[in-house]
C-alpha atoms as a PDB file:
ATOM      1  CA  UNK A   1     -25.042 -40.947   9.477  1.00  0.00           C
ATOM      2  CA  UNK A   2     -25.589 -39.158  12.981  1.00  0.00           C
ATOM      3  CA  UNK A   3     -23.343 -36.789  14.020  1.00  0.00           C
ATOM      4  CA  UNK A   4     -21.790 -39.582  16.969  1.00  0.00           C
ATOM      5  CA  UNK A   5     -21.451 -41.861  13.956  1.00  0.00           C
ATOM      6  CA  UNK A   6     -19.196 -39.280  12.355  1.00  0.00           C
ATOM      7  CA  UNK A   7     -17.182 -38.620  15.507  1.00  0.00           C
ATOM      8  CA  UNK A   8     -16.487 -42.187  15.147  1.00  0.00           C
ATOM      9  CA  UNK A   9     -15.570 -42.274  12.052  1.00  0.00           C
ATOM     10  CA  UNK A  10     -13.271 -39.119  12.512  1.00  0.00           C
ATOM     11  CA  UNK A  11     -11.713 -41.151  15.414  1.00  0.00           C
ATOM     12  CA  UNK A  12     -11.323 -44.164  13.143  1.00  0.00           C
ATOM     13  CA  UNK A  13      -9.505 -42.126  10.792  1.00  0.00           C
ATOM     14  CA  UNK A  14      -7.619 -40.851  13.122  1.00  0.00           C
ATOM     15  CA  UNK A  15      -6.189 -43.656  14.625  1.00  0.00           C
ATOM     16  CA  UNK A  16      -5.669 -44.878  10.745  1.00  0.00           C
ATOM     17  CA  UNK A  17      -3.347 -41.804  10.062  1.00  0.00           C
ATOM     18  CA  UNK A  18      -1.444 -42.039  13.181  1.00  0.00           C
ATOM     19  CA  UNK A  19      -0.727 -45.419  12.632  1.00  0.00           C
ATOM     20  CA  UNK A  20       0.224 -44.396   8.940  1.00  0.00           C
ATOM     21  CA  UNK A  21       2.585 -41.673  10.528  1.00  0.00           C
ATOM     22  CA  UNK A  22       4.032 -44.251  12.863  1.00  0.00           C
ATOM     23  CA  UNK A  23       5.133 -46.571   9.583  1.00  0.00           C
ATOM     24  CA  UNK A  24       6.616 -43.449   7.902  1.00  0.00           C
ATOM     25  CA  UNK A  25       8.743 -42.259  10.768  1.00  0.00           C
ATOM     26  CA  UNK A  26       9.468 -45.897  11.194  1.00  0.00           C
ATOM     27  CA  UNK A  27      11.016 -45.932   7.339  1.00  0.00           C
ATOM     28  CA  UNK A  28      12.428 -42.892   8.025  1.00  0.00           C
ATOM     29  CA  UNK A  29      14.512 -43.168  11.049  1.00  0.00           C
ATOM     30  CA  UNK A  30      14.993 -47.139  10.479  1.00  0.00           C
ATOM     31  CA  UNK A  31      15.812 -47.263   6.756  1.00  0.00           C
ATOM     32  CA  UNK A  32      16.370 -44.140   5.687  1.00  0.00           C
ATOM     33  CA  UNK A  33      18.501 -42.157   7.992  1.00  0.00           C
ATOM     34  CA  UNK A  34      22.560 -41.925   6.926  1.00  0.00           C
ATOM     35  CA  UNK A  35      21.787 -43.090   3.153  1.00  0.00           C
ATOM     36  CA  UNK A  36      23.201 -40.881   0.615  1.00  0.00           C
ATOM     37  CA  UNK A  37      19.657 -39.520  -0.078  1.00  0.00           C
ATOM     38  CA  UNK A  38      19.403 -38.641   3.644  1.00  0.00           C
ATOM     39  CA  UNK A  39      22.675 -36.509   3.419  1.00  0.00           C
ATOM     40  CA  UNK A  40      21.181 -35.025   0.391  1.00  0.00           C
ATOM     41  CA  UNK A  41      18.275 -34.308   1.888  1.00  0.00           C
ATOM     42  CA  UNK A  42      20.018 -32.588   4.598  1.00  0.00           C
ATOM     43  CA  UNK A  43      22.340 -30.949   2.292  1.00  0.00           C
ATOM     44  CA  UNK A  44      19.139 -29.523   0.694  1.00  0.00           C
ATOM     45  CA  UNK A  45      18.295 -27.699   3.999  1.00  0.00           C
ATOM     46  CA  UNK A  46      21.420 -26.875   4.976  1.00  0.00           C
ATOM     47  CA  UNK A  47      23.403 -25.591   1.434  1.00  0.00           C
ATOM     48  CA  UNK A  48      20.618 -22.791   0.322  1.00  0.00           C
ATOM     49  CA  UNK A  49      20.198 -20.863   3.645  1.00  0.00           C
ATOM     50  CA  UNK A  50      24.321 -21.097   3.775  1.00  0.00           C
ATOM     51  CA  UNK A  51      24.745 -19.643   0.026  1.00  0.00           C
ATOM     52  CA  UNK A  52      22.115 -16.924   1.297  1.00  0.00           C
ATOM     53  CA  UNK A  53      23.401 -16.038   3.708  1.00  0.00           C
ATOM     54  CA  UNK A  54      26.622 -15.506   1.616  1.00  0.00           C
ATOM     55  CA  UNK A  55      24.939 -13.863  -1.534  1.00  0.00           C
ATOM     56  CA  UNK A  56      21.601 -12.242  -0.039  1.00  0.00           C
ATOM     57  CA  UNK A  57      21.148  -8.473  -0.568  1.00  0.00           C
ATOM     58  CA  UNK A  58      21.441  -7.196   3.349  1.00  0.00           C
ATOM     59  CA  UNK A  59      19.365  -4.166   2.893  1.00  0.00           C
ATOM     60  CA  UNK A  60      17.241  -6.344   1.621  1.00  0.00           C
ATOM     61  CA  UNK A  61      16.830  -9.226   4.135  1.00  0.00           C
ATOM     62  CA  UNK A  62      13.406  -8.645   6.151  1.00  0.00           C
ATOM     63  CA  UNK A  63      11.853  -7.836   2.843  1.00  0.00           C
ATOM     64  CA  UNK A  64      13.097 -11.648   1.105  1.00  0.00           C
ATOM     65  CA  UNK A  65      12.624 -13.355   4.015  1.00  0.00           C
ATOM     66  CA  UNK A  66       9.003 -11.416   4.342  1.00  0.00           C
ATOM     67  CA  UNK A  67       8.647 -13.282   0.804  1.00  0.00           C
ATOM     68  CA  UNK A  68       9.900 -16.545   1.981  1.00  0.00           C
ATOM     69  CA  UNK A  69       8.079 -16.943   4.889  1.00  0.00           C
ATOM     70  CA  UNK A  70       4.895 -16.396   2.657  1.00  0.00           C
ATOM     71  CA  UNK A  71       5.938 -19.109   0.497  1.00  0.00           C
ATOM     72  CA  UNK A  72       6.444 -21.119   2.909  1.00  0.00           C
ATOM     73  CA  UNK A  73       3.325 -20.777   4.388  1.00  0.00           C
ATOM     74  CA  UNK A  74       1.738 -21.437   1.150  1.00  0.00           C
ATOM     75  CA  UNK A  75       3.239 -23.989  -0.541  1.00  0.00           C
ATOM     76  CA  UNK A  76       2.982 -26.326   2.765  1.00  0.00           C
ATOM     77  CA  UNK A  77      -0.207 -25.983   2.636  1.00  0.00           C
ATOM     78  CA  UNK A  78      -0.412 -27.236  -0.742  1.00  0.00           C
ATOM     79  CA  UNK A  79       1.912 -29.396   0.089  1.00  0.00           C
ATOM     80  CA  UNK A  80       0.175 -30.784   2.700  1.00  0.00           C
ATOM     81  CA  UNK A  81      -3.413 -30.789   0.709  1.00  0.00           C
ATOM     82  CA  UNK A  82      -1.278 -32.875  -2.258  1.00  0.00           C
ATOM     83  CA  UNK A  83      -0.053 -35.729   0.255  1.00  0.00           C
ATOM     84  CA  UNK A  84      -3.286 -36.037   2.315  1.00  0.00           C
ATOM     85  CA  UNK A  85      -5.184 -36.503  -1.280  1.00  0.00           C
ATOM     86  CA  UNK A  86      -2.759 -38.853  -2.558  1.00  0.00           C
ATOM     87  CA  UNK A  87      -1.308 -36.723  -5.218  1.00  0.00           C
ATOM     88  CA  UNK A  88       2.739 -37.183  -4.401  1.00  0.00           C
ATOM     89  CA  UNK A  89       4.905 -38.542  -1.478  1.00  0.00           C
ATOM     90  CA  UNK A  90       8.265 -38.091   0.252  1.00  0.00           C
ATOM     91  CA  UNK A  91       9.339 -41.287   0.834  1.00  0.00           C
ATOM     92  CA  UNK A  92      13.577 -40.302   1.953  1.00  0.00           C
ATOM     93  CA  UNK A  93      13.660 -36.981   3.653  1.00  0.00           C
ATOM     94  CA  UNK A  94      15.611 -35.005   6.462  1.00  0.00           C
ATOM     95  CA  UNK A  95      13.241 -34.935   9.106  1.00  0.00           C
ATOM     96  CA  UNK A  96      11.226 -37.691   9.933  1.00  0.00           C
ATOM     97  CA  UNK A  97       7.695 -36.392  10.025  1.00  0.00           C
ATOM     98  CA  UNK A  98       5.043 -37.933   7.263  1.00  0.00           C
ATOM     99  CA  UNK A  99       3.774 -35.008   4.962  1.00  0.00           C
ATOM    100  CA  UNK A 100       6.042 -32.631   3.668  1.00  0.00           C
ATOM    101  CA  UNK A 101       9.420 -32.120   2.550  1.00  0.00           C
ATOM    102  CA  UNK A 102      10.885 -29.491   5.037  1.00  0.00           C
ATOM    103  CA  UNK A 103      14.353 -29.875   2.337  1.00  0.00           C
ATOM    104  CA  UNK A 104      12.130 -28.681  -0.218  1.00  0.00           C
ATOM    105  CA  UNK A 105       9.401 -26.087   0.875  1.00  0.00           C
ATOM    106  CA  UNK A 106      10.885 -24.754   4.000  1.00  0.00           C
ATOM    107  CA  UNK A 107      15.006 -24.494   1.934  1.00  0.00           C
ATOM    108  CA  UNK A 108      15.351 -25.365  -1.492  1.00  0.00           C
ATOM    109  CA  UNK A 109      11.981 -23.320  -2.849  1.00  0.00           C
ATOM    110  CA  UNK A 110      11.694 -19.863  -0.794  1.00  0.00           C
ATOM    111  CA  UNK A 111      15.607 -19.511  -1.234  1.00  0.00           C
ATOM    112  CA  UNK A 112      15.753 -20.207  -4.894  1.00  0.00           C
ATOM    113  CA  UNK A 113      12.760 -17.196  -4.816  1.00  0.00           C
ATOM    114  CA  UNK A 114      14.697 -15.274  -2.696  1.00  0.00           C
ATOM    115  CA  UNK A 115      17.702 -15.204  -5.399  1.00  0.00           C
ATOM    116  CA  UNK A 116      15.593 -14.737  -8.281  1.00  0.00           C
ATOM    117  CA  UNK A 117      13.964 -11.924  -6.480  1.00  0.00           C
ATOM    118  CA  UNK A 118      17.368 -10.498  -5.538  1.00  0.00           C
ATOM    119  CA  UNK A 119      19.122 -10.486  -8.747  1.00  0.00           C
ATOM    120  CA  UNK A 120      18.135  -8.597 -11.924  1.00  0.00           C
ATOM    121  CA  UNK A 121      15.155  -7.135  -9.806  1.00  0.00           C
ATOM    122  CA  UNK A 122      13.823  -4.852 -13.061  1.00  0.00           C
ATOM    123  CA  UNK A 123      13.144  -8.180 -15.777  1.00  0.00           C
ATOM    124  CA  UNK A 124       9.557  -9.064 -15.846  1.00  0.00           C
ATOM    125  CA  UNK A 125       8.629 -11.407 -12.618  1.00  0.00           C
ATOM    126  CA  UNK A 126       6.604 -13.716 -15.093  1.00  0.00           C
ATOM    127  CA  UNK A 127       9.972 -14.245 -17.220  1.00  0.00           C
ATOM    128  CA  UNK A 128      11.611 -14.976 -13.998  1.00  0.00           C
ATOM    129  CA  UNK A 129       8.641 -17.598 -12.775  1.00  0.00           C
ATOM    130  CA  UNK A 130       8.562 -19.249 -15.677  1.00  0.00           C
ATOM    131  CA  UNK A 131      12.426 -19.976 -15.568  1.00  0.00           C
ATOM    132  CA  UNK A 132      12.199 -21.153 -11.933  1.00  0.00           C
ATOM    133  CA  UNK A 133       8.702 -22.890 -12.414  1.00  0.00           C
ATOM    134  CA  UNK A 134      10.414 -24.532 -15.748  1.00  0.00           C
ATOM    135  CA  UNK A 135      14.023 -25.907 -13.957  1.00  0.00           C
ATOM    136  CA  UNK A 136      11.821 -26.847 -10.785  1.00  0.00           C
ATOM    137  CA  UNK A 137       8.496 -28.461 -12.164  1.00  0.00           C
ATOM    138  CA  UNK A 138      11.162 -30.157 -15.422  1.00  0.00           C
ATOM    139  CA  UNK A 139      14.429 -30.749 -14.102  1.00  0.00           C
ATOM    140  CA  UNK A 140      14.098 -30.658 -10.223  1.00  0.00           C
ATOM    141  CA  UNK A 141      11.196 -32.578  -9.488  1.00  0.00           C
ATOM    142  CA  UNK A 142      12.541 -35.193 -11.386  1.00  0.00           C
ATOM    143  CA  UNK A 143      16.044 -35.561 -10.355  1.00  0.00           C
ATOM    144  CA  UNK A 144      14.166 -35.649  -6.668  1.00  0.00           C
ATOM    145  CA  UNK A 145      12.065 -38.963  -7.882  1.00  0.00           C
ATOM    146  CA  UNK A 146      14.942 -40.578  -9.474  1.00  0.00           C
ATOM    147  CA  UNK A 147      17.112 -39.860  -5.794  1.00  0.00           C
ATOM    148  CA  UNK A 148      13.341 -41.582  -4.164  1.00  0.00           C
ATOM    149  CA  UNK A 149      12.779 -38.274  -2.708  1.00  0.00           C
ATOM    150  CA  UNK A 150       9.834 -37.334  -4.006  1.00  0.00           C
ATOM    151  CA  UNK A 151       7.227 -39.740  -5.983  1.00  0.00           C
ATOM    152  CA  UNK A 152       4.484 -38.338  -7.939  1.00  0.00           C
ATOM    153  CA  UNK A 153       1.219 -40.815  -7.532  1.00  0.00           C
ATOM    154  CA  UNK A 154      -2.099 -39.073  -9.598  1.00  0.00           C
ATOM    155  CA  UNK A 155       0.214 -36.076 -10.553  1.00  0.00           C
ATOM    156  CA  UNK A 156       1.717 -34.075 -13.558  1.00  0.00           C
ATOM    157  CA  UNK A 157       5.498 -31.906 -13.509  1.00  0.00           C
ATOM    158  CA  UNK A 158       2.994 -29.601 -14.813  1.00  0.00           C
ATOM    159  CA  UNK A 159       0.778 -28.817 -12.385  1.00  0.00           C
ATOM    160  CA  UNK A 160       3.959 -28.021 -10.281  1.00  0.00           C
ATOM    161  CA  UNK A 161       5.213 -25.509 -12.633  1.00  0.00           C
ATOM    162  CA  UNK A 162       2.021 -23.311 -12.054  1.00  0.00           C
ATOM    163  CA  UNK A 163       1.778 -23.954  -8.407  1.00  0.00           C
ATOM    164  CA  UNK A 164       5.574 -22.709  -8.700  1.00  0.00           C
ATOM    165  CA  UNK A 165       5.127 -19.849 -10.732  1.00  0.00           C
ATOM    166  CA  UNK A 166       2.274 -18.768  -8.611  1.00  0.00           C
ATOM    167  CA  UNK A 167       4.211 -19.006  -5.900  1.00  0.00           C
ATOM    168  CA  UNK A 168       7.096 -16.685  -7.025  1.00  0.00           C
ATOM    169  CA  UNK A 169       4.699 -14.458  -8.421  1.00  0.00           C
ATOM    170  CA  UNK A 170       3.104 -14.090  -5.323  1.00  0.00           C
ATOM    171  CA  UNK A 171       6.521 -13.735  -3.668  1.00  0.00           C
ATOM    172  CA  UNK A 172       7.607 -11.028  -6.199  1.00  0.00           C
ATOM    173  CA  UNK A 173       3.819  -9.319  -5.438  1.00  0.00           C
ATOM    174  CA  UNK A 174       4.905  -9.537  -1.399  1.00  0.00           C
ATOM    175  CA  UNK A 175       8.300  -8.406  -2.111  1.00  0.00           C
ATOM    176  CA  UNK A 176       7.243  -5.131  -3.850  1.00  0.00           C
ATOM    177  CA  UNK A 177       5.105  -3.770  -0.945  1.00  0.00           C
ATOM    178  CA  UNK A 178       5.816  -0.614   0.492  1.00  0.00           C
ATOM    179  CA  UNK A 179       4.473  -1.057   4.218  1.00  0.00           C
ATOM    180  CA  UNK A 180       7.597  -1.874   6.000  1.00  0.00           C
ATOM    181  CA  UNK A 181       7.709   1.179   8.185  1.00  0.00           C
ATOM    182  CA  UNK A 182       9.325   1.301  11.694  1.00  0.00           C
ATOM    183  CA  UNK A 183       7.284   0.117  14.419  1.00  0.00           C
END
């Protein structure tokens, strides 16, 4: 292949995926939109900032959300590796935009962290990550397939509890740091 064939071929795909993107914000904003699982979705980005804003430690804010933002950052990238390769899809979800779950990595996941970082800060972070990786990977992540909000393709619930307990446990790491000085 010469390097104009694969600019071709990256156009090709290119077109392919944005016509794939098309169909899924098709589904979404044709099919989808004001079904139970839509308010649900919705619900699931709404509800968790709400309670933590309610129940967050406030001397402790810029450090969580420091935390948060980091697992945000990471776990859409995963996310986003997962769905490209075919791993998992979102077939109902809040927003309308093909890949990832924003109910899910950018609400659900870094404020669940965010709690378990808050409260009982002195038990042992891998205790901790393996209760959230264990009601997330076990329980969650399949009350989210049965609801059609998440469908695992070539995928285990196990590979999402490590991905989610090294995800809090990078979290917990972040949240420990002692560089947040004044400017």
């Amino acid at each position: 292949m010469t390097f104009q064939d694969g600019l071709k071929q990256v156009e090709k795909g290119s077109n392919l995926i944005k016509e794939g993107n098309h169909l899924i914000i098709d589904a979404t904003t044709n099919a989808f939109f004001f079904t139970w699982q839509w308010w649900v979705a919705v619900l699931m980005i709404i509800v968790p900032w709400t309670l933590w804003a309610i129940l967050r430690k406030r001397e402790s804010t810029s450090r969580l959300l420091f935390s948060a933002f980091i697992v945000m950052m990471l776990s859409t990238t995963i996310d986003a590796l997962g769905v490209e390769h075919g791993k998992w899809v979102y077939p109902v979800k809040a927003i309308p935009i093909p890949t990832i779950s924003y109910s899910f990595r950018y609400s659900l996941m870094p404020v669940l962290i965010m709690l378990f970082l808050q409260y009982k800060p002195n038990v042992n972070p891998l205790i901790k990550a393996i209760i959230l990786a264990g009601m997330s990977a076990y329980i969650g992540m399949p009350v989210m397939a049965m609801m059609d909000m998440y469908k695992k393709i070539d995928w285990a619930y196990t590979y999402s509890f490590f991905i989610i307990l090294f995800l809090y446990l990078v979290a917990h790491w972040f949240s420990r740091r002692k560089s947040f000085e004044p400017l």
